[in-house]
N, C-alpha and C. Protein backbone atom coordinates (compact mmCIF):
# COMPACT_ATOMS: atom_id res chain seq x y z
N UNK A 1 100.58 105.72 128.82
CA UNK A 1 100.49 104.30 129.09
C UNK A 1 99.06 103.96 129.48
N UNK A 2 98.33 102.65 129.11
CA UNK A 2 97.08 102.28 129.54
C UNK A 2 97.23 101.89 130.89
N UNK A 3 96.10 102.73 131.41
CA UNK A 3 95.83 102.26 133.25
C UNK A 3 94.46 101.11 132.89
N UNK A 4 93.30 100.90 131.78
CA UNK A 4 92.52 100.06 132.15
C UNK A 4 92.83 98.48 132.00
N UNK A 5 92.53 97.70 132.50
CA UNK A 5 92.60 96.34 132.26
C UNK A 5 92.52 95.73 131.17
N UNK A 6 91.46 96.20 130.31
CA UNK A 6 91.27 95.95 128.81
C UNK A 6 92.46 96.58 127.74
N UNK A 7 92.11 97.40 128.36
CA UNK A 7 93.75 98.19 127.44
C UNK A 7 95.27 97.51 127.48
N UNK A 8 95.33 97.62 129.07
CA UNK A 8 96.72 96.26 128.48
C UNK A 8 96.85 95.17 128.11
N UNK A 9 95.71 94.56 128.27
CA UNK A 9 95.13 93.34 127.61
C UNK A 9 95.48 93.66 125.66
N UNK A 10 94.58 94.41 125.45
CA UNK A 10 95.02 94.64 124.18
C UNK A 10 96.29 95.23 123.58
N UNK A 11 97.16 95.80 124.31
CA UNK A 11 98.94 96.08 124.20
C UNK A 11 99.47 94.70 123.97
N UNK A 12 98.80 94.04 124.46
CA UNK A 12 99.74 92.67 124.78
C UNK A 12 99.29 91.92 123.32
N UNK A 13 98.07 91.64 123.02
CA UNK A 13 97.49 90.90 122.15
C UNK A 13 97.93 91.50 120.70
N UNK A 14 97.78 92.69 120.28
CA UNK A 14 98.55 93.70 119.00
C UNK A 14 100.11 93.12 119.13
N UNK A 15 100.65 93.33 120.15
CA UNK A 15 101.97 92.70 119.99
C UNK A 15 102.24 91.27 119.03
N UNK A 16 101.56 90.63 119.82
CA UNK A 16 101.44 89.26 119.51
C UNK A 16 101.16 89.15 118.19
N UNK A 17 100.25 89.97 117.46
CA UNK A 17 99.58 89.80 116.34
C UNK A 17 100.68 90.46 115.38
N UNK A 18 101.17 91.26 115.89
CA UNK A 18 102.35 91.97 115.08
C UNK A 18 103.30 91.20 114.50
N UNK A 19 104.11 90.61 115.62
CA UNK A 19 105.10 89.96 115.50
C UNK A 19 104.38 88.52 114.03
N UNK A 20 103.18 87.84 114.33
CA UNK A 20 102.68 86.72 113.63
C UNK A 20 102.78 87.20 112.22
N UNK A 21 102.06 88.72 112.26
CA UNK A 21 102.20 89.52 111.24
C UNK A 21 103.23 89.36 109.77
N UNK A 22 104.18 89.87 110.95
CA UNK A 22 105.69 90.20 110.53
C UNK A 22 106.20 88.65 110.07
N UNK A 23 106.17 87.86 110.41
CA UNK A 23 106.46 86.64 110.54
C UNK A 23 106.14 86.15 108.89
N UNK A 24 104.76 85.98 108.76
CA UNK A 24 104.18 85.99 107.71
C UNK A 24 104.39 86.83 106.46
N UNK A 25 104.52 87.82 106.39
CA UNK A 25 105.01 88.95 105.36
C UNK A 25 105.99 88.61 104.89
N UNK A 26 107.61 88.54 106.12
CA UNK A 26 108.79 88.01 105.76
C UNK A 26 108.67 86.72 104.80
N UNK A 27 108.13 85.75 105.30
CA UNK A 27 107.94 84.38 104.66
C UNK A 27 107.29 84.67 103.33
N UNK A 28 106.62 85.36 102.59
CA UNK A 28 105.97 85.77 101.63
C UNK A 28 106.25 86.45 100.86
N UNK A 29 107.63 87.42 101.33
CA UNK A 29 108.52 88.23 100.22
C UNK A 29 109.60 87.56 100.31
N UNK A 30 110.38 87.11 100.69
CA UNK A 30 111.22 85.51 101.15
C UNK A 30 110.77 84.34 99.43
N UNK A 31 110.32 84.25 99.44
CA UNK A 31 109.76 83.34 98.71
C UNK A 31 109.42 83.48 97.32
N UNK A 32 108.69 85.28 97.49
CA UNK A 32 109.05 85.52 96.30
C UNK A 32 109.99 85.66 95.63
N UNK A 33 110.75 86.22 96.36
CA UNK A 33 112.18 86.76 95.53
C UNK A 33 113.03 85.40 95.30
N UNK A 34 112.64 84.50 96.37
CA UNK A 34 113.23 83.30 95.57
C UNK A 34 112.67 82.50 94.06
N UNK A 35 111.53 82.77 94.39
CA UNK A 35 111.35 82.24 92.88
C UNK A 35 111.65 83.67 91.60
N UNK A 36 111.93 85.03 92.27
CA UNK A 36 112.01 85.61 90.66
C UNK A 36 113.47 85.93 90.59
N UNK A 37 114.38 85.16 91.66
CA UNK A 37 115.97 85.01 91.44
C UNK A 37 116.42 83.58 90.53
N UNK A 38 115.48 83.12 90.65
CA UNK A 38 115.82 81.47 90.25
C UNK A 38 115.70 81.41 88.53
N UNK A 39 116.72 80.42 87.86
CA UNK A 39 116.43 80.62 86.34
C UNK A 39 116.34 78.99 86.07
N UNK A 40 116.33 78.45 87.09
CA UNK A 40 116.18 77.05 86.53
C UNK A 40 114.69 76.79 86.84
N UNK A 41 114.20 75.97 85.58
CA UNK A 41 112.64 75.90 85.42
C UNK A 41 112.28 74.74 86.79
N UNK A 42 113.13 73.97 86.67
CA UNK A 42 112.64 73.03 87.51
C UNK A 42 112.65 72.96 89.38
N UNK A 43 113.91 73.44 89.08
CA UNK A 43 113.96 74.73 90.92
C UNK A 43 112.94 75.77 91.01
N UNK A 44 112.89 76.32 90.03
CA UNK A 44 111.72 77.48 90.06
C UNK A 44 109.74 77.16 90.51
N UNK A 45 109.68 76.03 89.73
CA UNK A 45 108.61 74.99 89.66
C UNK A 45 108.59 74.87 91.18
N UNK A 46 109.22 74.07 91.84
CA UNK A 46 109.34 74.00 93.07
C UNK A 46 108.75 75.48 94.33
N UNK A 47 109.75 76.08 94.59
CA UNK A 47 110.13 77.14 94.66
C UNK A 47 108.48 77.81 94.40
N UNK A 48 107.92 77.99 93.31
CA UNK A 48 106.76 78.86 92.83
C UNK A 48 105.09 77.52 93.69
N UNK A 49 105.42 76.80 93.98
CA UNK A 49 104.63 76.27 94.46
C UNK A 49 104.69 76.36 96.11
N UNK A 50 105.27 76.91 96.86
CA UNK A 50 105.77 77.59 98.23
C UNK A 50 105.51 78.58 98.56
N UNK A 51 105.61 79.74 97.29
CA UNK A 51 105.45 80.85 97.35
C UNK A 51 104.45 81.06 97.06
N UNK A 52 103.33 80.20 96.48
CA UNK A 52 101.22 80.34 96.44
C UNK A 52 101.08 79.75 97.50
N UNK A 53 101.55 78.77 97.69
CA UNK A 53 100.50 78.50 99.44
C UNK A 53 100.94 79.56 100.58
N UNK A 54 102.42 79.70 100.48
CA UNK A 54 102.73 81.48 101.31
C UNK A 54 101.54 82.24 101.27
N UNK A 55 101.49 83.19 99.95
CA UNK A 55 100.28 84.29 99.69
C UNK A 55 99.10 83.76 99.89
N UNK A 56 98.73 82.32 99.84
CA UNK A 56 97.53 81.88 99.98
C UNK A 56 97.09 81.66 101.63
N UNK A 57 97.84 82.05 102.40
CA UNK A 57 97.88 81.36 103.47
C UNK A 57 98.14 83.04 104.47
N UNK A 58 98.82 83.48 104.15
CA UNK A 58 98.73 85.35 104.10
C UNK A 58 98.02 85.62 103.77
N UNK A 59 97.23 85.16 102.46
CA UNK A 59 95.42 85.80 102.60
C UNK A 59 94.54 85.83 104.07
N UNK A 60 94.67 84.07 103.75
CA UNK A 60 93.66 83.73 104.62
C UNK A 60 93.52 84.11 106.16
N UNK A 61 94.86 84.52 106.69
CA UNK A 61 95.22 84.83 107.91
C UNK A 61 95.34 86.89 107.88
N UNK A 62 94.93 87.40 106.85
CA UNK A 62 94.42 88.58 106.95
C UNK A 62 96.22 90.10 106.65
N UNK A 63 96.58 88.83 106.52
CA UNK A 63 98.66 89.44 106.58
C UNK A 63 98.27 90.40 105.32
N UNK A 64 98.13 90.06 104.44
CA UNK A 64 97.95 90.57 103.01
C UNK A 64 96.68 90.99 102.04
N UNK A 65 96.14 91.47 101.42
CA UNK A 65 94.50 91.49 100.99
C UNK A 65 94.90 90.49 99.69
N UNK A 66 93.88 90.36 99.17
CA UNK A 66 92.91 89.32 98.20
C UNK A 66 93.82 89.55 96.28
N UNK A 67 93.60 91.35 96.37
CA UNK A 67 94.03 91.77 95.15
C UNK A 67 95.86 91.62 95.26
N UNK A 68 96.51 91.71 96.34
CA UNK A 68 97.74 91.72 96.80
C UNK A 68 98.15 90.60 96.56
N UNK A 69 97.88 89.43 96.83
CA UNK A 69 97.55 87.95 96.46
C UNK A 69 97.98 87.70 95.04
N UNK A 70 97.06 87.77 94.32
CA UNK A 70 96.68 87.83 93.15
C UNK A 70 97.60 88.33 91.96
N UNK A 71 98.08 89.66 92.26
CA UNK A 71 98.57 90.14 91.87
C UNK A 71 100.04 89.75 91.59
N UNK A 72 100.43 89.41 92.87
CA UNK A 72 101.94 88.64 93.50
C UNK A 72 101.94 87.24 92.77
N UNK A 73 100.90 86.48 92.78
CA UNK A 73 100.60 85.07 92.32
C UNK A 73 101.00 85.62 89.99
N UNK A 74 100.28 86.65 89.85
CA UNK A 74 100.45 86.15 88.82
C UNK A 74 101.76 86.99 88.05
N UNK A 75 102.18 88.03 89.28
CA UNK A 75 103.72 88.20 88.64
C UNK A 75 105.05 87.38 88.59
N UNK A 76 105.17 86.07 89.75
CA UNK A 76 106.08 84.96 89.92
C UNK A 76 105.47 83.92 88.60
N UNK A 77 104.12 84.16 88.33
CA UNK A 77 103.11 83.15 87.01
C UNK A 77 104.33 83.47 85.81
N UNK A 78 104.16 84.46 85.62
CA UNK A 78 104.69 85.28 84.29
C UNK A 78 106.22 84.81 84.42
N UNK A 79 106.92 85.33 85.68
CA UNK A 79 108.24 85.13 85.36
C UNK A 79 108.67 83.43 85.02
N UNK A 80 107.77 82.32 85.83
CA UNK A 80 108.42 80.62 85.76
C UNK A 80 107.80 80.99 84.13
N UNK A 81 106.70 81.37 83.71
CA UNK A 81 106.42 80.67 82.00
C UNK A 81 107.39 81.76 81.18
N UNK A 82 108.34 82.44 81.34
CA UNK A 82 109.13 83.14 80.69
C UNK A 82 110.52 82.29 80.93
N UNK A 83 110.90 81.46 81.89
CA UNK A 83 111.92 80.63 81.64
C UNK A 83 111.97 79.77 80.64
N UNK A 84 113.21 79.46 80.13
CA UNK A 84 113.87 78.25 79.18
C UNK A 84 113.56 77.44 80.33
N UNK A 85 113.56 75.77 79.58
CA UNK A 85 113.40 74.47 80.29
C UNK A 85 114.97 74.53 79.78
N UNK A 86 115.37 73.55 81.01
CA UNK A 86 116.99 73.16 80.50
C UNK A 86 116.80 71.86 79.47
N UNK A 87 117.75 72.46 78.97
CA UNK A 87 118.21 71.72 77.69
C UNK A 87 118.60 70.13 78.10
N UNK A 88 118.36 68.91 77.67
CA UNK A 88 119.62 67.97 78.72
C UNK A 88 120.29 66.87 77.06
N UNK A 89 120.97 67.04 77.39
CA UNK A 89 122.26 66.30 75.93
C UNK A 89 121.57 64.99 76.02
N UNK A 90 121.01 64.41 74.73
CA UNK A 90 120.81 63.59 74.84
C UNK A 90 121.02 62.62 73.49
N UNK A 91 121.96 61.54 73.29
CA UNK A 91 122.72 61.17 72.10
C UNK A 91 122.66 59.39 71.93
């Protein structure tokens, strides 16, 4: 266990950062998987615009790296432009 002042100072602060961490990650695989469960283009559309400001926002706050990002961004890319648009009856 830390006896200096600084040291539990920093037990406490890692915690904190952990949990924000965790917080963030969840929200970011959360999101993905919602958009690469989804088959409707227009839910998906939605949905895929949540899940870039997520990773974009997990960049910026250090949750995730740059190529991780990127990578994630353009595998949910691939799956919305591989959906059918729904069809709608129109007579």
């Amino acid at each position: 266990m830390a006896t200096h002042k600084s040291a539990k100072k920093r037990i406490r602060t890692n915690e904190r950062k952990r949990q924000v961490n965790k917080t963030y990650s969840s929200r970011i695989k959360s999101s993905i998987k919602k958009v690469l469960e989804s088959t409707d283009k227009i839910e998906a559309e939605k949905l895929y615009k949540t899940a870039v400001r997520n990773l974009d926002k997990g960049m910026v706050k250090g949750v995730i790296k740059k190529n991780t990002a990127s990578r994630n961004k353009s595998r949910i890319t691939r799956h919305l432009n591989n959906l059918k648009p729904v069809e709608t009856k129109t007579e």
